[in-house]
Protein backbone atom coordinates (compact mmCIF):
# COMPACT_ATOMS: atom_id res chain seq x y z
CA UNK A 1 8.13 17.82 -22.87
CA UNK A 2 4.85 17.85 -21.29
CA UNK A 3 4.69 15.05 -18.81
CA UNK A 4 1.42 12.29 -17.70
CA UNK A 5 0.94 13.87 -14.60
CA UNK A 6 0.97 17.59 -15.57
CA UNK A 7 -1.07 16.96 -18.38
CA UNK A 8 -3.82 15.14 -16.69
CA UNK A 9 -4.09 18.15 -14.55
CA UNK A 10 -2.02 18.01 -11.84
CA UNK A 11 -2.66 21.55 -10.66
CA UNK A 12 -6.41 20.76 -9.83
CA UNK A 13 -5.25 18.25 -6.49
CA UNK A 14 -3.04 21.05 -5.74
CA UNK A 15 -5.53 23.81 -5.66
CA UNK A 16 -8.33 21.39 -4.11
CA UNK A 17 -5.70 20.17 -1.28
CA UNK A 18 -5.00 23.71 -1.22
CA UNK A 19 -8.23 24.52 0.02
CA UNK A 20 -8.33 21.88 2.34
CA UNK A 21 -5.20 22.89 4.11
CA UNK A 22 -6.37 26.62 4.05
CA UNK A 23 -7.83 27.63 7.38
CA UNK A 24 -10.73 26.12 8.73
CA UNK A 25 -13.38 28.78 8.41
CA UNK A 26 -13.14 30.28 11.68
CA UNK A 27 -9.28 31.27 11.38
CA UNK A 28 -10.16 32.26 7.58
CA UNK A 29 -11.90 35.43 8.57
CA UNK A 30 -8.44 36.32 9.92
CA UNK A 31 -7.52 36.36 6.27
CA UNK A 32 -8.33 39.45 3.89
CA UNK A 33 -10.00 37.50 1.16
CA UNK A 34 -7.24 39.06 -1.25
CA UNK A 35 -4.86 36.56 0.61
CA UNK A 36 -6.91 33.83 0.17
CA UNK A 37 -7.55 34.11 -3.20
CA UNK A 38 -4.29 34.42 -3.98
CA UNK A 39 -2.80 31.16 -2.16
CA UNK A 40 -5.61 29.54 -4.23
CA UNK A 41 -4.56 31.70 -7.25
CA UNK A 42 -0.77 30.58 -6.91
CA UNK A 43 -1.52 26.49 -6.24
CA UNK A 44 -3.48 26.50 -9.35
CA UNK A 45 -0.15 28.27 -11.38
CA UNK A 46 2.52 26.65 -9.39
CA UNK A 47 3.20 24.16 -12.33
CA UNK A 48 1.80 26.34 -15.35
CA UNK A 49 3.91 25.82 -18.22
CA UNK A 50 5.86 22.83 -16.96
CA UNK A 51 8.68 21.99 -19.48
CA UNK A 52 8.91 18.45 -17.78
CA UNK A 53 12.93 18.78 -16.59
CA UNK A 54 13.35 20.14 -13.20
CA UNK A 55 16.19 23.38 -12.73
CA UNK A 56 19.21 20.83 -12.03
CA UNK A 57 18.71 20.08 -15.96
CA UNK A 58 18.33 23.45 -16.41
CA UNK A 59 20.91 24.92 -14.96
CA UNK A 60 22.98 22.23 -16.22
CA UNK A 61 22.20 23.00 -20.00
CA UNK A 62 22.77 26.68 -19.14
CA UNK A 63 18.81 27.21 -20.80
CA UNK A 64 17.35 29.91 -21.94
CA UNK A 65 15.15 29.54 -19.20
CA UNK A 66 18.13 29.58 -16.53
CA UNK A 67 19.62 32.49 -18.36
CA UNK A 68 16.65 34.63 -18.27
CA UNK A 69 15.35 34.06 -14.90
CA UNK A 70 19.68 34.04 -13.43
CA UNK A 71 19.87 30.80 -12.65
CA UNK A 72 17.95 31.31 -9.23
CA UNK A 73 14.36 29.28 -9.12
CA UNK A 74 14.31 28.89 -12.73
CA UNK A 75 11.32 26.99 -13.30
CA UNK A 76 9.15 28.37 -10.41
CA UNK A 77 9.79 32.08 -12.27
CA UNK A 78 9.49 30.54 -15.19
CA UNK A 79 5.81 29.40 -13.93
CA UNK A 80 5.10 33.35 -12.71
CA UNK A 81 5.97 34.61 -15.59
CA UNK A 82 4.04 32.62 -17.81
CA UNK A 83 1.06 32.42 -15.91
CA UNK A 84 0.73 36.15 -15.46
CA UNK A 85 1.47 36.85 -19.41
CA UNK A 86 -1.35 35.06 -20.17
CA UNK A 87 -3.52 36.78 -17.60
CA UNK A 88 -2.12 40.17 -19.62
CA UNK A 89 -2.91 38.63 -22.93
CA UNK A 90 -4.04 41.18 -25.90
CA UNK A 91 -8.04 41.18 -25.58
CA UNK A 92 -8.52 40.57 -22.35
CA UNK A 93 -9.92 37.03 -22.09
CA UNK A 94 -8.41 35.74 -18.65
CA UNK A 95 -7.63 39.38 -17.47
CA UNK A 96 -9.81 39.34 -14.49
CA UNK A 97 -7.58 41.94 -12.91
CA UNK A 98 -8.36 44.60 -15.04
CA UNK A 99 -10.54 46.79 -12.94
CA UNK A 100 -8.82 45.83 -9.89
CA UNK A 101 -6.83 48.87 -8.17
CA UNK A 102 -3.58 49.16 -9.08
CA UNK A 103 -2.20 48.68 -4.84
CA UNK A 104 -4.70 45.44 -4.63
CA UNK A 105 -3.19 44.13 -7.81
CA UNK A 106 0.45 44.93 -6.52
CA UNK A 107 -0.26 42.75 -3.49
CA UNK A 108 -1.57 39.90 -5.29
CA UNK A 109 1.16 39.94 -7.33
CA UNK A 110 3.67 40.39 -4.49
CA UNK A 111 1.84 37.14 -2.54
CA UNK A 112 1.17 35.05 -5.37
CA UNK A 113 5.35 35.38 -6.18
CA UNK A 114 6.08 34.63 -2.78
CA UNK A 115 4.11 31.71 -2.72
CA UNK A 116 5.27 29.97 -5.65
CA UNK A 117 8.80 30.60 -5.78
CA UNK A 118 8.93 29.05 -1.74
CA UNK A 119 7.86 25.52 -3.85
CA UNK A 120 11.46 25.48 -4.95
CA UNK A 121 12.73 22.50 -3.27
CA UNK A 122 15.82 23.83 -2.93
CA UNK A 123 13.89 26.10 -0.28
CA UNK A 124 12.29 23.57 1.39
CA UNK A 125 14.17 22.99 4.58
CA UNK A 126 15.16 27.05 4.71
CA UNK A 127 11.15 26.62 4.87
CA UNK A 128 11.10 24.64 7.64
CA UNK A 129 13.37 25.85 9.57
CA UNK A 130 11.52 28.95 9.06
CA UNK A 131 8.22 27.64 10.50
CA UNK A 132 10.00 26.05 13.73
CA UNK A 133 11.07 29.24 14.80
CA UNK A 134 7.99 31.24 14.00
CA UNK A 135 5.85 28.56 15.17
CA UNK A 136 4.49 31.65 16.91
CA UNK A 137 3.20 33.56 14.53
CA UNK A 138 1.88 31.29 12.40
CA UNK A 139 -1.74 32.60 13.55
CA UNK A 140 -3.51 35.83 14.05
CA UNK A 141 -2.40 37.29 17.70
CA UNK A 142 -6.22 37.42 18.54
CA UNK A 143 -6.19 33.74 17.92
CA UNK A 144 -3.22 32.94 20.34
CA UNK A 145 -4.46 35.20 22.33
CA UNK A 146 -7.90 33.11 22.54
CA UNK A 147 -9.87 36.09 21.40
CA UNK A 148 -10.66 35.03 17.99
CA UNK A 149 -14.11 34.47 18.62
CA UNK A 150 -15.01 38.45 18.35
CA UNK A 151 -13.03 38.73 15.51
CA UNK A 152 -15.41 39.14 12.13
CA UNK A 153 -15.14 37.86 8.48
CA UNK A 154 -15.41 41.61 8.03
CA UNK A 155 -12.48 42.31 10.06
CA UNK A 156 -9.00 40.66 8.94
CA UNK A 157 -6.14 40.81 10.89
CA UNK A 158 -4.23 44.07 10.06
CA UNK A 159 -0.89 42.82 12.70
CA UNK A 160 -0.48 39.84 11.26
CA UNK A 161 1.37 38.71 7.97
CA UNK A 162 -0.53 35.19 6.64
CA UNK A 163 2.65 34.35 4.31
CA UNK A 164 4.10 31.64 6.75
CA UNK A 165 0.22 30.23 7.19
CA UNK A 166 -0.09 30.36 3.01
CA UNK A 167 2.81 28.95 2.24
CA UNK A 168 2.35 26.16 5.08
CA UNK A 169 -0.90 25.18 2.81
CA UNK A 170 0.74 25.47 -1.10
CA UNK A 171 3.60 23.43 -0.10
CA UNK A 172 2.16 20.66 1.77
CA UNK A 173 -0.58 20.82 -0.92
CA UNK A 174 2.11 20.54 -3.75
CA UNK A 175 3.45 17.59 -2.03
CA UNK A 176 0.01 16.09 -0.98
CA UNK A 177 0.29 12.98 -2.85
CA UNK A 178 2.10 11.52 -0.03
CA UNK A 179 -0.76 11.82 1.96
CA UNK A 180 -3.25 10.33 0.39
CA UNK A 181 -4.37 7.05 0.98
CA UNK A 182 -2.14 3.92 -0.83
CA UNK A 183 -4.31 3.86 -3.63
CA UNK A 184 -3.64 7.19 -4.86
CA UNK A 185 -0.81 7.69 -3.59
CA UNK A 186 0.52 4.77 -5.67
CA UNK A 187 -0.50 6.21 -8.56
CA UNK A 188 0.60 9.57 -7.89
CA UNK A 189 4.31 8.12 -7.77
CA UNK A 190 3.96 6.40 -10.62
CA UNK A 191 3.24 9.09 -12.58
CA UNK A 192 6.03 11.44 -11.17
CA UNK A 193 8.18 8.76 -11.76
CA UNK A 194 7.66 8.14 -15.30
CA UNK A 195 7.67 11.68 -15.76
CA UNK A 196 11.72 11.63 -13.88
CA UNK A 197 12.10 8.48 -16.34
CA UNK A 198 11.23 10.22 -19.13
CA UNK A 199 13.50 13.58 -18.41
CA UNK A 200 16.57 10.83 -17.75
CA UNK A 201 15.75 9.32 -21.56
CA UNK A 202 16.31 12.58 -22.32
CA UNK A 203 19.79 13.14 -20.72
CA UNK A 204 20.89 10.12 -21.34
CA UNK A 205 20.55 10.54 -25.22
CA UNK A 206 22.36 13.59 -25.21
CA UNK A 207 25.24 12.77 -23.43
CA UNK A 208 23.82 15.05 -20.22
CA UNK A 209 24.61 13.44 -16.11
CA UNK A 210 20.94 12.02 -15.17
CA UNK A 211 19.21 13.98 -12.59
CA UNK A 212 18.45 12.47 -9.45
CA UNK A 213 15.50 9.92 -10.00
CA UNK A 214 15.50 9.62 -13.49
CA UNK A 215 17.58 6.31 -14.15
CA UNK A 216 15.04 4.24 -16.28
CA UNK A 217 17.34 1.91 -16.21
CA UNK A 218 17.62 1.49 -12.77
CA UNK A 219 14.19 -0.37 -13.05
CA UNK A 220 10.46 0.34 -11.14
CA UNK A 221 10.80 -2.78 -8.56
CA UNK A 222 12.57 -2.24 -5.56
CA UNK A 223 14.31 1.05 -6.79
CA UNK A 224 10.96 3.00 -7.05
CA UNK A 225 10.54 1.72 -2.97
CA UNK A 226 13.58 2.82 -2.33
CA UNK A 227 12.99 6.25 -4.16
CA UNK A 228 9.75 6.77 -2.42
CA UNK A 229 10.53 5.62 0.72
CA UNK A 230 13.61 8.34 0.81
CA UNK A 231 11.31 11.08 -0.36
CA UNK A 232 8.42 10.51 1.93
CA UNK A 233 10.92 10.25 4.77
CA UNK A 234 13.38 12.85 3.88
CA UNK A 235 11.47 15.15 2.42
CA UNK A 236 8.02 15.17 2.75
CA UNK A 237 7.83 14.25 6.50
CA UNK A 238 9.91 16.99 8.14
CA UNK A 239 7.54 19.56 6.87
CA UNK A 240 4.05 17.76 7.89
CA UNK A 241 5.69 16.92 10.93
CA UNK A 242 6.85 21.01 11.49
CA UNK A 243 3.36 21.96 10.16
CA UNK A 244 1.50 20.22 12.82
CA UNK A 245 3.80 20.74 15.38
CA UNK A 246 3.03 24.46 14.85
CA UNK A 247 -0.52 23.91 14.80
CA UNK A 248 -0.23 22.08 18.09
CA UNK A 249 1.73 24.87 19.59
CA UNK A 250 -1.46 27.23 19.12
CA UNK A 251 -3.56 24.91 20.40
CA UNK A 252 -4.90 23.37 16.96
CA UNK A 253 -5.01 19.50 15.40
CA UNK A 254 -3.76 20.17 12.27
CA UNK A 255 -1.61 17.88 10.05
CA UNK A 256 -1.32 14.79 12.63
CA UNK A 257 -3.62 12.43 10.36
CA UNK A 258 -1.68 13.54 7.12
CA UNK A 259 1.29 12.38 8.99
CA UNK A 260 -0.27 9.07 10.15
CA UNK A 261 -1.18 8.50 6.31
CA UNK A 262 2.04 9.11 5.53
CA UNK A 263 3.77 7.00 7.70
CA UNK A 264 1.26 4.27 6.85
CA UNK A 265 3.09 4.81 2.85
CA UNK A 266 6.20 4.31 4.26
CA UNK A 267 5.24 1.47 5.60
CA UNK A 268 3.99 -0.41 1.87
CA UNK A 269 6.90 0.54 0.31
CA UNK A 270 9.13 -0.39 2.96
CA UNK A 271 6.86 -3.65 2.57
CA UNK A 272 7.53 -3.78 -1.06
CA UNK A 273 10.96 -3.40 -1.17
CA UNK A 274 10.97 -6.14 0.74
CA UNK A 275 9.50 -8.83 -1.68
C-alpha cells in the first residue's frame, strides 16, 4: 500500500536535510568519508520499500514481515534488508560495492544498520536520553578540546565514534518536516496524515483496532491540530531541543532556529484548533 508521501519521494528531503544537519565542513573532516557516506547512504533507504502500515499493524497481524524480522523493528529491518538485496541484485546494476574491501564494506554495513534501525520510534526517547548523557562526546575530542583547527580532511578522528553525531542528523532529518516553514510543513502533515487515514481504512475494513492516528473518521479539522500539535510537542521537540542543547554544550549553534520554527508550528495549529 504505497502511500502519497512515500511515493512522491519522500526519501529525497530526508537525504537533503540529511546533509544539512551533517557537520558543517570544518567538523566533517573529523569524519572518515566512509561515515559520511553512509549516514547519507542510510537517510536515502530509511523508508525503502515502505508497505504504508507502521509495526503496531504489523505486529498486530502477526506479518510475515514481523515474523521474519522477530517482531523487533520490523519495518526499519524490513527497509535494510530490502535496500541492500537490491544493491546485491544478479548483474550488478546498483552494486557499487563490489570492489570495495570486504572490512570497508563490513563497516558500512554495520553503520548504515545502526542508523536506520535508531528511526524506530519506539527508540526515540532511549535516543534521547542517550544524547543527554553523552552530550560529551557528541564531537571529536580535538574539537572540545579547541584543537580542531590542525586537524586535516586527511586525518579523521581515530578516538572518536561519530554514531551519536550520525544518528543526531538521520533522525532529526526523518522528522524534518516539523521544521520547515508553515507552508511546507502543512503539507508535509497532510500527506502523513492521509497516508495514517488510509492504513486506518484498512483496519477498519478488516475488523483490525485502528492504529494511533489513523481514525478517518475522526475528521481533518480540529483533530489533525490536535494530532500535530501532540506530535510536534511530544515528540519532535524533545529531540531538537536535546540536539541543540548538545551542540551548545561544545560550544556550537546548532538546532536553536529549527526549534524556533518549530515552535512557531505549534503555534498555527494551536491557532487552528482554535477556530
Amino acid at each position: 500500500m504505497p502511500s502519497p508521501r512515500r511515493l512522491s519521494g519522500g526519501w529525497a528531503p530526508c537525504l537533503s536535510t540529511t546533509a544539512e544537519w551533517s557537520p558543517a565542513p570544518t567538523l566533517a573532516s573529523h569524519l572518515a568519508p566512509l561515515d559520511l557516506f553512509a549516514a547519507l547512504f542510510a537517510a536515502a533507504i530509511h523508508d525503502f520499500a515502505h508497505p504504508g502500515t507502521n509495526n503496531g499493524h504489523e505486529e498486530r497481524r502477526d506479518s510475515p514481515l514481523a515474523v521474519r524480522f522477530r517482531y523487533d523493528s520490523i519495518l526499519e529491518s524490513h527497509h535494510l534488508a530490502s535496500a541492500f538485496e537490491a544493491l546485491f541484485t544478479p548483474g550488478g546494476a546498483f552494486n557499487f560495492v563490489h570492489a570495495w574491501a570486504r572490512p570497508d564494506f563490513k563497516l558500512f554495513q554495520q553503520t548504515v544498520s545502526r542508523l536506520v534501525l535508531m528511526t524506530d520510534l519506539s527508540k526515540h526517547f532511549e535516543f534521547i536520553a542517550m544524547l543527554e548523557q553523552n552530550a560529551a562526546s557528541l564531537l571529536p575530542p580535538a574539537w572540545v578540546q579547541g584543537t580542531a583547527s590542525g586537524w586535516s580532511v586527511e586525518e579523521p578522528s581515530t578516538e572518536w565514534d561519530p554514531t551519536l553525531l550520525l544518528t543526531a542528523a538521520l533522525k532529526c532529518a526523518d522528522l524534518g518536516h516539523s521544521v520547515k516553514p508553515w507552508r511546507l510543513h502543512e503539507k508535509w502533515s497532510l500527506w502523513v496524515t492521509e497516508e495514517f487515514y488510509a492504513l486506518g481504512d484498512i483496519e477498519r475494513a478488516s475488523g483490525m483496532p485502528l492504529s494511533p492516528f489513523c481514525d478517518r473518521e475522526a475528521g481533518w479539522g480540529a483533530n489533525l491540530a490536535k494530532n500535530q500539535m501532540g506530535f510536534l510537542t511530544h515528540v519532535c521537540r524533545p529531540l531538537y531541543v536535546a540536539v541543540a542543547d548538545a551542540f551548545s554544550r561544545n560550544s556550537m549553534d546548532v538546532g536553536s532556529d529549527a526549534v524556533d520554527y518549530l515552535d512557531s508550528n505549534v503555534r498555527e495549529w494551536t491557532r487552528r484548533m482554535e477556530l
